[in-house]
Protein backbone atom coordinates (compact mmCIF):
# COMPACT_ATOMS: atom_id res chain seq x y z
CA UNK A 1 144.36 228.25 145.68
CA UNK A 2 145.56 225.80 142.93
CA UNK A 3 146.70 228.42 141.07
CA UNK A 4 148.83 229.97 143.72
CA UNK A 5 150.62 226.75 144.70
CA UNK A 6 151.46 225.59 141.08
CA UNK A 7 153.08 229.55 141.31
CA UNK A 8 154.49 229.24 144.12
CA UNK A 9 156.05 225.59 143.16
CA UNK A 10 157.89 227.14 140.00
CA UNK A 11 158.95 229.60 141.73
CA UNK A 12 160.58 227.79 144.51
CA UNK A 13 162.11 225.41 141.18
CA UNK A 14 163.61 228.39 140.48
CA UNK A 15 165.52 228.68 143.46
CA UNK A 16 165.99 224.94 144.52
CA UNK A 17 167.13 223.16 141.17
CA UNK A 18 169.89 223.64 139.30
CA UNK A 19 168.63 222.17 136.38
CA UNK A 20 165.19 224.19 136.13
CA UNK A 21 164.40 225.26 132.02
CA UNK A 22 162.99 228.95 133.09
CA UNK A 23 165.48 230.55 135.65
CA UNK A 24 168.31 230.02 138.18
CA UNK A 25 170.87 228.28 135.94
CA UNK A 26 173.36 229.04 132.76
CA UNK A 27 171.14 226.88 130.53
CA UNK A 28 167.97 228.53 131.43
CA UNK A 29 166.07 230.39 129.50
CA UNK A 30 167.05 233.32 131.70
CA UNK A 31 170.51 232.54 131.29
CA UNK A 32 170.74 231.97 127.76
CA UNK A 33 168.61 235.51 126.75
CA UNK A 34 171.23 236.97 129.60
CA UNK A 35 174.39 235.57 127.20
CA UNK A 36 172.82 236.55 123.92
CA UNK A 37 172.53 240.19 125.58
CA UNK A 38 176.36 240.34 125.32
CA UNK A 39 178.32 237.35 124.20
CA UNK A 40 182.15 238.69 124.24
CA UNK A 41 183.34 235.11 122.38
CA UNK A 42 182.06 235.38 119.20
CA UNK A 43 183.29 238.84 118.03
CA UNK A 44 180.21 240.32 115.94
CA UNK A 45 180.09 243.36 116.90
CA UNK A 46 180.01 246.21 114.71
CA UNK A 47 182.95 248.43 116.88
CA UNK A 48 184.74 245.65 116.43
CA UNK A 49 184.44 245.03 112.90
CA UNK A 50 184.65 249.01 112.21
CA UNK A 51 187.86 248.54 114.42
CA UNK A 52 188.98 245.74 112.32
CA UNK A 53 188.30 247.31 108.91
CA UNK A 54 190.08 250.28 109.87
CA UNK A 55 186.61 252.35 110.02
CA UNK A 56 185.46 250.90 106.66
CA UNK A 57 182.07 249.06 106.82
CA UNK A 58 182.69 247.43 102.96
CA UNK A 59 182.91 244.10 104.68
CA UNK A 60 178.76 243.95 104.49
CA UNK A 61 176.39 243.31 107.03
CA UNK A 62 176.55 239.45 107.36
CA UNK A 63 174.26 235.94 108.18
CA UNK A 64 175.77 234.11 110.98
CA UNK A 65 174.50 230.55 111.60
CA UNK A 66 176.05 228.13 114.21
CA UNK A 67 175.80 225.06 116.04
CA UNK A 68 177.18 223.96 118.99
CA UNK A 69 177.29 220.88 121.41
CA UNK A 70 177.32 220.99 125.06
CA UNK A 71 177.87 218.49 128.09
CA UNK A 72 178.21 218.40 131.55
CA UNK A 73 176.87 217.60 135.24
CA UNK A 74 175.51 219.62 138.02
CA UNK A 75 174.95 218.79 142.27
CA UNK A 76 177.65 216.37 142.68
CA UNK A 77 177.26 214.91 139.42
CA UNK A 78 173.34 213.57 140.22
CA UNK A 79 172.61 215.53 136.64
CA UNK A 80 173.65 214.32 133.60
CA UNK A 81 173.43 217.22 131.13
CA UNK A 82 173.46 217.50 127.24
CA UNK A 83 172.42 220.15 125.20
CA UNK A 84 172.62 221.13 121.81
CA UNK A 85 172.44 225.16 120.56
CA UNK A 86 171.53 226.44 117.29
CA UNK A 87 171.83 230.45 116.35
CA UNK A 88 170.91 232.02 113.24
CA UNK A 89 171.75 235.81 113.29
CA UNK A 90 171.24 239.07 110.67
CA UNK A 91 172.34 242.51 111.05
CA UNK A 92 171.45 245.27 108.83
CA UNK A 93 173.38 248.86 108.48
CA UNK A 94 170.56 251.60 109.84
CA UNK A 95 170.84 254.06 106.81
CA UNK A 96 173.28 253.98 103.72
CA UNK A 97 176.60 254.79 105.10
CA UNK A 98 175.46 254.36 108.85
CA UNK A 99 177.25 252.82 111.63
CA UNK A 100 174.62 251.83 113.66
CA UNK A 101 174.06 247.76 113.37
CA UNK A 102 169.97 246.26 113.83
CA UNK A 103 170.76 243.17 115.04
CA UNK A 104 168.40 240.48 114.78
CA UNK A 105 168.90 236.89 116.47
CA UNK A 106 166.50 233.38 117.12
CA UNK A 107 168.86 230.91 118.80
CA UNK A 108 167.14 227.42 120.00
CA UNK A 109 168.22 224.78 122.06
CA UNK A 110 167.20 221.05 122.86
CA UNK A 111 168.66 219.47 126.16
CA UNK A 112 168.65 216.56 127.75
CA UNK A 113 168.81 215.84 131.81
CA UNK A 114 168.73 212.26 133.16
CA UNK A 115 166.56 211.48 129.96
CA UNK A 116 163.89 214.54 130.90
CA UNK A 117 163.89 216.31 127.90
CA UNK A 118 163.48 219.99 127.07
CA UNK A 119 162.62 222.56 123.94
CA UNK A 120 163.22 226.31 124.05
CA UNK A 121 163.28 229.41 121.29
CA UNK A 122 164.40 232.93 121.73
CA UNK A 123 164.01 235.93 119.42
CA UNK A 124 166.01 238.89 120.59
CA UNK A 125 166.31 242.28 118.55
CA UNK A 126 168.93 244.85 119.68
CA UNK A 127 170.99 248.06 117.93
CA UNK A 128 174.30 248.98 118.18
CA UNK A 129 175.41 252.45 118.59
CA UNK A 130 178.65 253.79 118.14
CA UNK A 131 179.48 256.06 120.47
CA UNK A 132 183.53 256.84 119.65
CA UNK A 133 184.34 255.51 116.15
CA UNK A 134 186.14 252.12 116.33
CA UNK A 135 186.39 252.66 120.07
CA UNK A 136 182.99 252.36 121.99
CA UNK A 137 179.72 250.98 121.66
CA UNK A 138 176.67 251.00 123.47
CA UNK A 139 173.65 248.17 122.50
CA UNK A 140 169.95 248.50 124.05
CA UNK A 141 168.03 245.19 123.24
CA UNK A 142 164.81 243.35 123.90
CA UNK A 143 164.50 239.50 123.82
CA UNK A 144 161.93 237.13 124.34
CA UNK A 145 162.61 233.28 125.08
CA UNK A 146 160.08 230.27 125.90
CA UNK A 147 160.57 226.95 126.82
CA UNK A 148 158.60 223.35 127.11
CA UNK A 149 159.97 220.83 129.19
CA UNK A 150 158.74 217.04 130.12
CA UNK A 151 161.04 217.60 133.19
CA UNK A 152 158.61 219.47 135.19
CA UNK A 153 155.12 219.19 132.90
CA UNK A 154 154.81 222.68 131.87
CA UNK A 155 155.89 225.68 129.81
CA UNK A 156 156.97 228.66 130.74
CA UNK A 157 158.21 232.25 128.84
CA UNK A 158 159.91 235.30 129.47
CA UNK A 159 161.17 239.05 128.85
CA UNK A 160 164.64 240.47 129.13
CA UNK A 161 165.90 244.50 128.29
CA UNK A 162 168.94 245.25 128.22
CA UNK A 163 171.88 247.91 127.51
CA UNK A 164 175.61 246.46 126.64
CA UNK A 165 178.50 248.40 126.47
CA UNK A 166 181.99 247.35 124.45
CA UNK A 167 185.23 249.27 124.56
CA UNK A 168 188.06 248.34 122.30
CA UNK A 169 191.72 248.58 123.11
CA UNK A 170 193.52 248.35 120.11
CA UNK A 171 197.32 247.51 119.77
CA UNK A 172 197.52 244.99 122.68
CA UNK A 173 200.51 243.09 121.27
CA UNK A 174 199.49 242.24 117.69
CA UNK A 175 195.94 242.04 118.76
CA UNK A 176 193.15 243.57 120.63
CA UNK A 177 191.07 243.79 123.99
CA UNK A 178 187.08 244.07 124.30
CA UNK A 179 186.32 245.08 127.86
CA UNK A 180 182.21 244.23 127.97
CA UNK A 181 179.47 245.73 130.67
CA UNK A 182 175.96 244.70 130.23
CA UNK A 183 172.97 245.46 132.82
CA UNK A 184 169.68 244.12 131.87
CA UNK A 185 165.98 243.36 133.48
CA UNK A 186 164.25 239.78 133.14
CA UNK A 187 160.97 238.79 133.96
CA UNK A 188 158.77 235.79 133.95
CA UNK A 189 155.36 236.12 132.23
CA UNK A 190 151.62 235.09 132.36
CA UNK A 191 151.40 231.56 130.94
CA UNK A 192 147.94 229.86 130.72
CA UNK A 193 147.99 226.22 131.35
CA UNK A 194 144.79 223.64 132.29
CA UNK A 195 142.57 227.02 132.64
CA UNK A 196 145.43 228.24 134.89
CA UNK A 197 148.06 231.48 134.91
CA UNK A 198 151.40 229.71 135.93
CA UNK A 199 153.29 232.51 136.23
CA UNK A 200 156.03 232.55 139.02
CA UNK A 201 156.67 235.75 139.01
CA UNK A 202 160.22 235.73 138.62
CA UNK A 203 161.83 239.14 138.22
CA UNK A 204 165.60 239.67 138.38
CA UNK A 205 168.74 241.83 137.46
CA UNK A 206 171.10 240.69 135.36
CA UNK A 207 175.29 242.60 135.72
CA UNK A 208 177.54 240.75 132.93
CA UNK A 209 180.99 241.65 132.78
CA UNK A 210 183.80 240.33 131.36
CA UNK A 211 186.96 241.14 128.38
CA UNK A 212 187.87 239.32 125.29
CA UNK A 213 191.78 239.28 123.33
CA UNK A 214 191.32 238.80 119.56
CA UNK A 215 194.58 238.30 118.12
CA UNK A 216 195.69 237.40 114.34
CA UNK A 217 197.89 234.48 113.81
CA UNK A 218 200.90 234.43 111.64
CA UNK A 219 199.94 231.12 109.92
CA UNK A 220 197.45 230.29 107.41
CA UNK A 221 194.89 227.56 107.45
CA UNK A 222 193.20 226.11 104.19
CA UNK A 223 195.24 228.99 101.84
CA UNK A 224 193.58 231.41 104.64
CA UNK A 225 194.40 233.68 107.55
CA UNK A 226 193.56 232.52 110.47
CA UNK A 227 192.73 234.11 114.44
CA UNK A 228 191.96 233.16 117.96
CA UNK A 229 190.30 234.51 120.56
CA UNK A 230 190.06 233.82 124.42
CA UNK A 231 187.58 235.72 126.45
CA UNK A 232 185.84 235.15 129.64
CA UNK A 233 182.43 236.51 131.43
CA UNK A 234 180.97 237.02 134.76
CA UNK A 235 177.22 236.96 135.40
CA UNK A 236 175.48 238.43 138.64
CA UNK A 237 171.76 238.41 139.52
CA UNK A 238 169.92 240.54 141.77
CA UNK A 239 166.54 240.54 142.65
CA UNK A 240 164.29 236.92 143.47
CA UNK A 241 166.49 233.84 144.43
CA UNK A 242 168.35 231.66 141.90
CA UNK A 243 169.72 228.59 142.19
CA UNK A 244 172.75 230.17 140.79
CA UNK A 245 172.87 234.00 141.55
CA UNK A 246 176.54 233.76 139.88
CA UNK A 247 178.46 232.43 136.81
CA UNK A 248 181.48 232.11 134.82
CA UNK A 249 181.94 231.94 131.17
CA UNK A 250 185.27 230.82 129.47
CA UNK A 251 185.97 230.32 125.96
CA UNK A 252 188.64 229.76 123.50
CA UNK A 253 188.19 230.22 119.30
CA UNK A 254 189.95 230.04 116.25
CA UNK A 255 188.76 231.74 112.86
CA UNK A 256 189.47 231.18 109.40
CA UNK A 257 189.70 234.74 107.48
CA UNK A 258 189.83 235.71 104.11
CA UNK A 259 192.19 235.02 101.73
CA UNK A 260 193.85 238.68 101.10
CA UNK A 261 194.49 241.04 104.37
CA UNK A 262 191.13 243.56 103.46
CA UNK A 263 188.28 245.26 105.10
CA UNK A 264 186.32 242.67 103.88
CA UNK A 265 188.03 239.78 105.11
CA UNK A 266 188.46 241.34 108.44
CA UNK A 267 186.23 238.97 109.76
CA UNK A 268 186.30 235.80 110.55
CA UNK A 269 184.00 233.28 107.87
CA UNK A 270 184.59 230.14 109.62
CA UNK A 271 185.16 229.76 113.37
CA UNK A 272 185.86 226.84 115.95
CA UNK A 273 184.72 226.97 119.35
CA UNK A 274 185.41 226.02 122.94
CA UNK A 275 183.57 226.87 125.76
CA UNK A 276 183.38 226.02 129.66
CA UNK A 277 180.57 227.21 132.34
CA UNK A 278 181.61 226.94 135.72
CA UNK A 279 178.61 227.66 138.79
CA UNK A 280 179.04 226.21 142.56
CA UNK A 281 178.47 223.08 141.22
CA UNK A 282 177.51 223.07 138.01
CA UNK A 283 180.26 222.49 134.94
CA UNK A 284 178.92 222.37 131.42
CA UNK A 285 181.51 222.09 128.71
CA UNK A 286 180.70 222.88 124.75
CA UNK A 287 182.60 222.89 121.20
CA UNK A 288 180.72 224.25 117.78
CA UNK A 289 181.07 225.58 114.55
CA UNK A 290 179.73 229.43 113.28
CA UNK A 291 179.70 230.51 109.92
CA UNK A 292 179.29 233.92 108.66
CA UNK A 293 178.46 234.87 105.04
């Protein structure tokens, strides 16, 4: 009977707070193995980069580590949210010659609500498939994220699958669109605690949507080329009740290139970036740095 009600207490978390560390809200667990799935602002895919390089993959098969820092306030501004995101990233070419992209990712976060503090790691592995050279893409993935909290008292983990798709449109002015699809599966598993499985049993749908315009700029920065990018993404649940069942994602970037116009330096090395989250009353705002080498 303990048991159950400890279950049935995350689970109504889950659908009553919008600051929970599991489920229901953008910063969740959930929500951040959700955004890893497909995450249209950073530009890493392999179509793109094949689109980029003109169908050459000389530019390598790079690290990516990044940082950023977030803020903002949910429920009328009764939470005071800040969170800081760390991502460390490797891909690897499937075959000499291959266009197919192993993607490997652990991002962690540390947040911060009205002084409750919380901890959570994620480990996702996915591969992209090229369907139409430098035109289409399709990306199944599994990832795996837990989290400890003081805010509630407990831990909790979970399991996510999903299948992306990215389409490029190239020639769009001087740049390019990414139109982005992504449905996925998550679901809340067994966690022992004081002789106890806490499991709430959360199991939802995930539909992610959205488009992305990479465009070269005309100036240089530090004796370099330079970009931006704008793109923005819509998240949809389905299944047990959320908090937030919906989402927007808006961000803004600029890269620093190479120094020569190359397949290699096709890709952006350095990058700046902006970022808003808007819910029914939740706004979270964010600005970091990536790196790729």
């Amino acid at each position: 009977d303990a048991e159950r009600l400890v279950r049935a207490m995350l689970r109504a978390l889950a659908r009553t707070s919008p600051i929970d560390p599991l489920a229901g809200n953008p910063g969740s667990v959930q929500g951040s193995l959700v955004r890893a799935s497909m995450d249209l602002s950073s530009g890493d895919s392999a179509i793109e980069q094949d689109a980029a390089s003109g169908g050459s993959n000389t530019a390598g098969d790079p690290w990516i580590v990044g940082a950023n820092y977030g803020w903002g306030s949910s429920n009328g501004g009764r939470y005071d949210i800040k969170r800081i995101d760390a991502r460390v990233a490797r891909s690897f070419r499937l075959g000499e010659g291959g266009r197919a992209l192993l993607k490997i990712d652990s991002p962690v976060s540390y947040s911060e609500v009205n002084g409750a503090r919380a901890v959570t790691a994620q480990f996702g592995v996915g591969v992209e498939v090229p369907v139409i050279a430098q035109r289409w893409s399709l990306e199944p993935r599994v990832g795996y994220g837990i989290t400890a909290s003081d805010q509630i008292g407990s831990l909790g983990h979970m399991l996510s699958t999903t299948v992306a798709s990215r389409f490029v449109v190239g020639n769009v002015g001087r740049g390019r669109i990414v139109i982005g699809n992504m449905v996925g599966y998550t679901q809340t598993l067994g966690t022992g605690f004081a002789g106890y499985n806490i499991n709430p049993g959360l199991k939802n749908w995930a539909f992610r949507n959205g488009l992305a315009y990479d465009l070269p700029l005309k100036f240089r920065g530090l004796g370099r080329n330079t970009s931006m990018r704008a793109s923005y993404t819509f998240t949809n649940y389905a299944g047990d009740d959320l908090y937030f069942n919906k989402f927007h994602e808006f961000g803004l970037s600029l890269g620093l290139r190479g120094r020569e116009e190359s397949a290699r330096n096709a890709r952006d090395l350095i990058r700046l970036n902006l970022g808003l989250t808007k819910a029914k009353d939740y706004s979270s705002w964010s600005a970091g740095l990536g790196f790729r080498f």
